[in-house]
C-alpha atoms as a PDB file:
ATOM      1  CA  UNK A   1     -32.649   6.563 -27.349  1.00  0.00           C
ATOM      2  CA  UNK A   2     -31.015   3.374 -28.694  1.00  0.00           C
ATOM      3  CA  UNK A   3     -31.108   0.377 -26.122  1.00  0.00           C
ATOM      4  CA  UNK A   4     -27.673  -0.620 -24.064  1.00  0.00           C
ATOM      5  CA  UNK A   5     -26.522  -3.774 -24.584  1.00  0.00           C
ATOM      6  CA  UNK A   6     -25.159  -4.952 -21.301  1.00  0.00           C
ATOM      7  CA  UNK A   7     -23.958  -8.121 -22.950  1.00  0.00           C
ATOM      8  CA  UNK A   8     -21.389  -6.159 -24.820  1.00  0.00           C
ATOM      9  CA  UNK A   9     -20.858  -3.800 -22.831  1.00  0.00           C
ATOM     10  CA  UNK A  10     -19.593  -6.753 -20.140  1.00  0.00           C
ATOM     11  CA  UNK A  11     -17.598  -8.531 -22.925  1.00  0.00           C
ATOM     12  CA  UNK A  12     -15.749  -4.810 -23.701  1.00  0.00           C
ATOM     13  CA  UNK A  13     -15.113  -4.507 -20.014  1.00  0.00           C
ATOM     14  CA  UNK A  14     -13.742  -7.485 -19.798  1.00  0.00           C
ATOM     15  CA  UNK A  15     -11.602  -7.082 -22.715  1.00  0.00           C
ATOM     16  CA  UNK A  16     -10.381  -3.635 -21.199  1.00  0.00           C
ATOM     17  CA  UNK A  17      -9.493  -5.773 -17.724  1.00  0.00           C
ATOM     18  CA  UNK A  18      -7.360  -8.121 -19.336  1.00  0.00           C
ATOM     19  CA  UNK A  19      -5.122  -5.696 -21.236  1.00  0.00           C
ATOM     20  CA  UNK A  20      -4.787  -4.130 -17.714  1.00  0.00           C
ATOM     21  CA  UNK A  21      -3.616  -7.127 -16.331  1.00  0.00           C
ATOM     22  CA  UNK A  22      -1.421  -8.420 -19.191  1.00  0.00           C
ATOM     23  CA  UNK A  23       0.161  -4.213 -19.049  1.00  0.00           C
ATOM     24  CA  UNK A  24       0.407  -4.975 -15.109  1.00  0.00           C
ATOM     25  CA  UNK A  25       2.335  -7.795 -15.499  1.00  0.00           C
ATOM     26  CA  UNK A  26       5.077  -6.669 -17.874  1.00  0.00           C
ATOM     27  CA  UNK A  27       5.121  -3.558 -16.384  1.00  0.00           C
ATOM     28  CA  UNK A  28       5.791  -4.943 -12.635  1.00  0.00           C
ATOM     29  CA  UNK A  29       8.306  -7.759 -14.575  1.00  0.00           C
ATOM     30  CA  UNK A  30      10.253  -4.674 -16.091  1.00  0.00           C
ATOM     31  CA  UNK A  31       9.932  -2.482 -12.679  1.00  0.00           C
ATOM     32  CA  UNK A  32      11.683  -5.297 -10.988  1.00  0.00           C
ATOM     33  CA  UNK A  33      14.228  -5.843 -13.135  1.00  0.00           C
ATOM     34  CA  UNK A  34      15.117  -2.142 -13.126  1.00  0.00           C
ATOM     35  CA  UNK A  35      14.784  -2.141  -8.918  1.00  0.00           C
ATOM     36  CA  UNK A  36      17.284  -5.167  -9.030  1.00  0.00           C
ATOM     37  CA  UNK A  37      19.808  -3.319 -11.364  1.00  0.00           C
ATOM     38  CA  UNK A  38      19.368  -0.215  -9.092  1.00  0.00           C
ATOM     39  CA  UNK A  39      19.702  -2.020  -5.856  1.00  0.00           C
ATOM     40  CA  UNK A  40      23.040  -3.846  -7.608  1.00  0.00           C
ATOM     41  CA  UNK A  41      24.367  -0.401  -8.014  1.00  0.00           C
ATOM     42  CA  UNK A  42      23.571   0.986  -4.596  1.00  0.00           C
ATOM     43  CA  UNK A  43      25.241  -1.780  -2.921  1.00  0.00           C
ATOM     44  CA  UNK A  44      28.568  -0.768  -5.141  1.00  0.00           C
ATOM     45  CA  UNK A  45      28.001   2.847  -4.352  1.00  0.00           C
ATOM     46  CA  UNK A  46      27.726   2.525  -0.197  1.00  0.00           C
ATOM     47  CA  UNK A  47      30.614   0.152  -0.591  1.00  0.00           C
ATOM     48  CA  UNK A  48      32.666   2.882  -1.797  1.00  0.00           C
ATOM     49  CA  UNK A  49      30.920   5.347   0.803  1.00  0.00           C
ATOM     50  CA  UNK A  50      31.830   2.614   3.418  1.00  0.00           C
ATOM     51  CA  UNK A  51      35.887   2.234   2.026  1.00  0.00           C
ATOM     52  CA  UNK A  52      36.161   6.354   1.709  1.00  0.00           C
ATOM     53  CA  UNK A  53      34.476   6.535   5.242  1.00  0.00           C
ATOM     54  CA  UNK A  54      32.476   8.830   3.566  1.00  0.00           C
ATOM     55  CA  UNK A  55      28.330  10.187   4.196  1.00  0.00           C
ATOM     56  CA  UNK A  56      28.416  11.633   1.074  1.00  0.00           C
ATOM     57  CA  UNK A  57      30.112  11.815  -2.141  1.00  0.00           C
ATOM     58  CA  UNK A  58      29.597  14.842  -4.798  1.00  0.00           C
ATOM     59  CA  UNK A  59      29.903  14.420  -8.488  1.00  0.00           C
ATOM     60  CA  UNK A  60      28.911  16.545 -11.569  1.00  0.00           C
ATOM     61  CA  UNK A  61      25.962  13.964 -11.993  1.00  0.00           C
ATOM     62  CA  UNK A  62      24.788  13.829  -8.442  1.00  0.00           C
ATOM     63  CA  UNK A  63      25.397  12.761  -4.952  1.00  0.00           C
ATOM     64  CA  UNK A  64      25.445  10.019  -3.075  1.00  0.00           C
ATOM     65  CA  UNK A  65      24.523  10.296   0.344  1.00  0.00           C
ATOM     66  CA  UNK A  66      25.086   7.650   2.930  1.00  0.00           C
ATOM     67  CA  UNK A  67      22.623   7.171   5.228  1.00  0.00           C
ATOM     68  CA  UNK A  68      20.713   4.805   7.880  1.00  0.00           C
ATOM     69  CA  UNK A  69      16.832   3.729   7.415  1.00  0.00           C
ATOM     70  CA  UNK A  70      15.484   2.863  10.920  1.00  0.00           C
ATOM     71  CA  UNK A  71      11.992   0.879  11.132  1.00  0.00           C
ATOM     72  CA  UNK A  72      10.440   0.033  14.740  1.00  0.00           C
ATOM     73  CA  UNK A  73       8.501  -3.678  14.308  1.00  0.00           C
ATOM     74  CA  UNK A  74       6.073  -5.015  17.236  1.00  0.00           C
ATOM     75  CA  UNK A  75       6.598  -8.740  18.038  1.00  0.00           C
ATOM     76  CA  UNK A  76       4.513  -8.400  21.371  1.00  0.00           C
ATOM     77  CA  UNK A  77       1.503  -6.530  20.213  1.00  0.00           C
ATOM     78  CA  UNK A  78      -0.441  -7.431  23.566  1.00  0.00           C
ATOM     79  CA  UNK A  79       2.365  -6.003  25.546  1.00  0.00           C
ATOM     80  CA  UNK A  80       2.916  -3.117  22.981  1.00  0.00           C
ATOM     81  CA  UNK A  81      -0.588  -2.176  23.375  1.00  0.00           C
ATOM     82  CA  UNK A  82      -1.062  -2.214  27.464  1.00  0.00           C
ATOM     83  CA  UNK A  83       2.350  -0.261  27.323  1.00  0.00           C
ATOM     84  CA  UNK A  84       0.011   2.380  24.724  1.00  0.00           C
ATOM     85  CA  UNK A  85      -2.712   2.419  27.431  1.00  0.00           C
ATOM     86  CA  UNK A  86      -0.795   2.709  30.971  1.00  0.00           C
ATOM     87  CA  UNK A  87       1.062   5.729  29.023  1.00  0.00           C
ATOM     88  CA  UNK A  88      -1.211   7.150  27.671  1.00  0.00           C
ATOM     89  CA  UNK A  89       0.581   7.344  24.092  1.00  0.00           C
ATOM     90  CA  UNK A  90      -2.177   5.999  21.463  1.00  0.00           C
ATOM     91  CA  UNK A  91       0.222   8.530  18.861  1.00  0.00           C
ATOM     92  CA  UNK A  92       2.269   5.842  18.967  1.00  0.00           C
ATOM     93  CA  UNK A  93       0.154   4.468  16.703  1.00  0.00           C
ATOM     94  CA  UNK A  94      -0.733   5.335  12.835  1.00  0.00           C
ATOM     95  CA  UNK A  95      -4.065   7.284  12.256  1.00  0.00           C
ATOM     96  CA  UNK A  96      -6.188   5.024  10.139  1.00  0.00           C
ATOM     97  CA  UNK A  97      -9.377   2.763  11.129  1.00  0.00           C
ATOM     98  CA  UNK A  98      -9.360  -1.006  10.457  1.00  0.00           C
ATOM     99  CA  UNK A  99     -11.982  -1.329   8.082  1.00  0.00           C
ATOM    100  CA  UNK A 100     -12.630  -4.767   8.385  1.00  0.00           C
ATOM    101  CA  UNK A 101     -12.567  -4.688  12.170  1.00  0.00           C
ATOM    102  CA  UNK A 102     -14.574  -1.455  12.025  1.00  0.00           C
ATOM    103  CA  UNK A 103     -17.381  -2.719   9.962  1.00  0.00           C
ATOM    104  CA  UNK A 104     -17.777  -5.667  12.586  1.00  0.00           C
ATOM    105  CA  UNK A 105     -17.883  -3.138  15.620  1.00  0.00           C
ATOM    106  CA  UNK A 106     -21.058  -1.518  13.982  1.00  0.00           C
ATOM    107  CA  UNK A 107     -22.823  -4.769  12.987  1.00  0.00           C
ATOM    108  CA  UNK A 108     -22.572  -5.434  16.490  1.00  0.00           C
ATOM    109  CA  UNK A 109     -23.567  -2.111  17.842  1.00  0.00           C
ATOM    110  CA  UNK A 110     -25.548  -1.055  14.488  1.00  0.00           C
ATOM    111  CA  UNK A 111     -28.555   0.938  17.279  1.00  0.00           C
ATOM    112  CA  UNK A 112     -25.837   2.974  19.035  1.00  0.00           C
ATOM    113  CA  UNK A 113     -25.419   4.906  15.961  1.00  0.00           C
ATOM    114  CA  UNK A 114     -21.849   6.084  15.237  1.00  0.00           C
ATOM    115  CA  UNK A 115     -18.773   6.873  17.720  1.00  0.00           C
ATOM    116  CA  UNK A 116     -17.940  10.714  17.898  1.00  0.00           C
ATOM    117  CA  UNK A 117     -15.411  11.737  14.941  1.00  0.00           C
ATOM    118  CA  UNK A 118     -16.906   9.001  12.572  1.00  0.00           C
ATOM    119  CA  UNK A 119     -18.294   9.518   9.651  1.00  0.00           C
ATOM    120  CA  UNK A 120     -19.519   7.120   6.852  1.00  0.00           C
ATOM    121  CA  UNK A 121     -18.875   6.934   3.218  1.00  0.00           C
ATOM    122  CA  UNK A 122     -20.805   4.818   0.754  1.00  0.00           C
ATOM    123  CA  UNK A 123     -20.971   5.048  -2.889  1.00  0.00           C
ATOM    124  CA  UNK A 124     -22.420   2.692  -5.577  1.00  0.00           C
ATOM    125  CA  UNK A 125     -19.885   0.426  -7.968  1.00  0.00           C
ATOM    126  CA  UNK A 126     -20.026  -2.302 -10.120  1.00  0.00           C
ATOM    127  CA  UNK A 127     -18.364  -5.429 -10.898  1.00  0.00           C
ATOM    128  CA  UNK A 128     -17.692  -8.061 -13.102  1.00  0.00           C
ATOM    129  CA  UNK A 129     -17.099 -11.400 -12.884  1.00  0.00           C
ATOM    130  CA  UNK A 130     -16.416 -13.748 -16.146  1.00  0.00           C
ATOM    131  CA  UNK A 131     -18.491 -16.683 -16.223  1.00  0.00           C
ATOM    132  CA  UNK A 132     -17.152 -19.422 -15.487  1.00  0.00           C
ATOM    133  CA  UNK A 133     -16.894 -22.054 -18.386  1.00  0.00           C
END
């Protein structure tokens, strides 16, 4: 079995990561030019929904359907979150653990073992770093 060269096998990689990057790069300058035109032509199109007083407009090519996008934002998380507790309401929030946070939490409590419904996933990686000149 022939020996690996790790020195070329880091210079390939390498390589490899900086065509990614350059591909990124036009690829996200492209995406937002084509988002800009698309958001250009939106604003026409609910302008004429808005004139017509129109939710939706058929053609042969499509339709265009008016429509409202509603967000909820938290500027008083402390409140936010004793309002959570009194209630009772935690699905108020999204379904995902803070990793970062997380990761602390065991550190500190690393004997207890781990809270009910947690499990732990781990696998090996690599990376590389380019030396620095």
């Amino acid at each position: 079995m022939s020996e690996v060269n790790v020195e070329e096998l880091v210079i390939a990689y390498l390589e490899l990561r900086n065509k990614r990057d350059k591909a990124q790069k036009e690829f996200e300058a492209i995406d937002e030019d084509l988002k800009n035109q698309m958001a250009e032509i939106e604003t026409q199109m609910l302008s004429v929904c808005n004139t017509m007083n129109a939710n939706s407009i058929n053609t042969k090519y499509g339709t265009v359907i008016r429509k409202i996008n509603e967000r909820f934002v938290c500027s008083d998380w402390t409140n936010f979150n004793q309002f959570v507790l009194e209630n009772r309401m935690v699905e108020l929030f999204e379904k995902r653990i803070h990793q970062g946070n997380f990761r602390a939490y065991m550190a500190e409590h690393n004997t207890d073992g781990l809270p009910p419904g947690i499990n732990t996933m781990r696998e090996m990686a690599v990376s590389v770093r380019k030396a620095s000149n």
